[in-house]
Protein backbone atom coordinates (compact mmCIF):
# COMPACT_ATOMS: atom_id res chain seq x y z
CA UNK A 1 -139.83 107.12 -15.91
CA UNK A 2 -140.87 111.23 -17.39
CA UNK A 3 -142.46 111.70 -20.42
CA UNK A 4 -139.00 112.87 -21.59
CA UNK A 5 -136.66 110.10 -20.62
CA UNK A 6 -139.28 107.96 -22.55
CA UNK A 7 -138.92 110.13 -25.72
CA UNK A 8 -135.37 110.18 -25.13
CA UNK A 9 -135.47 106.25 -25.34
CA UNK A 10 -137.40 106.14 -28.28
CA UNK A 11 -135.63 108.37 -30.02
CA UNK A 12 -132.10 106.16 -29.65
CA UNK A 13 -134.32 103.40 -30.00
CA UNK A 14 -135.18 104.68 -33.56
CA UNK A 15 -131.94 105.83 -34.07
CA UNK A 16 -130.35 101.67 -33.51
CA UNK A 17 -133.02 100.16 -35.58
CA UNK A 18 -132.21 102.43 -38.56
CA UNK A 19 -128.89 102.13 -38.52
CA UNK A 20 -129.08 98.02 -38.01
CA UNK A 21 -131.78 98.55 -40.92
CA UNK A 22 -128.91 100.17 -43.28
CA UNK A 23 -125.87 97.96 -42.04
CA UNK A 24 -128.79 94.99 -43.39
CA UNK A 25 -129.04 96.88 -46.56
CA UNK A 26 -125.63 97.25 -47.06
CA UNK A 27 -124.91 93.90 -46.54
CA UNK A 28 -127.77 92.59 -49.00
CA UNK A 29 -125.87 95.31 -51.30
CA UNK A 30 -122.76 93.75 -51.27
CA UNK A 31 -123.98 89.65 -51.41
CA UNK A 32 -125.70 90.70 -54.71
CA UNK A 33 -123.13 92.72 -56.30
CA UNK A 34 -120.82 89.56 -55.43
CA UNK A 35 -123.14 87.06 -56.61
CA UNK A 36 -123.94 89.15 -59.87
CA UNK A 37 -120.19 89.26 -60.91
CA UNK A 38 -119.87 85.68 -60.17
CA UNK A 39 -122.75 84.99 -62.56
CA UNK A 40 -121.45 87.05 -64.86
CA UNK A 41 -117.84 85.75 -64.46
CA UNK A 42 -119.55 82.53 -65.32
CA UNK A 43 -121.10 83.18 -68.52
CA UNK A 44 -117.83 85.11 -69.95
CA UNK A 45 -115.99 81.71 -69.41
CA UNK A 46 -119.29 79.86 -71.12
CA UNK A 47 -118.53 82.24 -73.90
CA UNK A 48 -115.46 82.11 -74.14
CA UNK A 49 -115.45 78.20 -74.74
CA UNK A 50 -118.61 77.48 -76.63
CA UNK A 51 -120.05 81.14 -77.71
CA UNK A 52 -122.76 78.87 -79.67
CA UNK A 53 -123.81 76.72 -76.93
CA UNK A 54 -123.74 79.64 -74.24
CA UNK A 55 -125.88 81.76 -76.75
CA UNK A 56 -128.64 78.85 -77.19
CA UNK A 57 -128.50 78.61 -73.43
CA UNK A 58 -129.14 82.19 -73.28
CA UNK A 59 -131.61 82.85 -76.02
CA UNK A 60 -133.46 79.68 -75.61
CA UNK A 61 -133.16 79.09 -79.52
CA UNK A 62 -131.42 75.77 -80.20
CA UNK A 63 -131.51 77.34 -84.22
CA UNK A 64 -128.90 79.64 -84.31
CA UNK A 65 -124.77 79.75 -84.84
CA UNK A 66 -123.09 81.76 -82.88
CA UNK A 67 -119.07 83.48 -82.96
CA UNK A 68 -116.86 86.22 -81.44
CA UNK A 69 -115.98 88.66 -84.36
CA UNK A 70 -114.18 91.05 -81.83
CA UNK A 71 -112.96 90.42 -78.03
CA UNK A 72 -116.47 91.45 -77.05
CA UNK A 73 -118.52 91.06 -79.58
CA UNK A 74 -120.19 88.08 -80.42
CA UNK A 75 -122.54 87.24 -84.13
CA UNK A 76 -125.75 85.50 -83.71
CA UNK A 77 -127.73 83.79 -86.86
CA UNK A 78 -130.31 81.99 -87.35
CA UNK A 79 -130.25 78.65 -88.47
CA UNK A 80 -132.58 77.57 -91.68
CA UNK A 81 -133.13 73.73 -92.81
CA UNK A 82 -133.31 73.11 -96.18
CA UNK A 83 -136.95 72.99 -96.16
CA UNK A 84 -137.00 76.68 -94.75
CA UNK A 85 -134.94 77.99 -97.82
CA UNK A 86 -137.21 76.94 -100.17
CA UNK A 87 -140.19 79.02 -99.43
């Protein structure tokens, strides 16, 4: 094998890997834009049957109330104990 038939090969050799490289990409692409809109699919029907309990899940508070004043929009308060008031 020439100097040039072994460039030649390298060259399509480069030219395979990138493009199984970007398939790979494109594929990792497309399982987490998939996965993401199941997730998110997920937590619109969390909200949309306990908006309080799927906001305390997602703010880690366990002290606040939490309801949809519009399709998309949902209020978040805090919650106070009577002790809290006072000060």
């Amino acid at each position: 094998m020439d100097k040039t038939q072994s460039c030649c090969n390298s060259v399509i050799l480069v030219y395979f890997v990138r493009q199984h490289n970007r398939d790979n990409f494109n594929r990792l692409v497309d399982a987490i834009y998939h996965t993401r809109n199941s997730q998110l699919r997920i937590w619109r029907m969390f909200l949309d049957l306990d908006p309080q309990a799927a906001m305390r899940v997602l703010l880690h508070q366990d002290d606040i109330i939490a309801t949809f004043k519009e399709r998309d929009v949902v209020q978040v308060s805090q919650c106070y104990s009577s002790s809290d008031q006072r000060r």
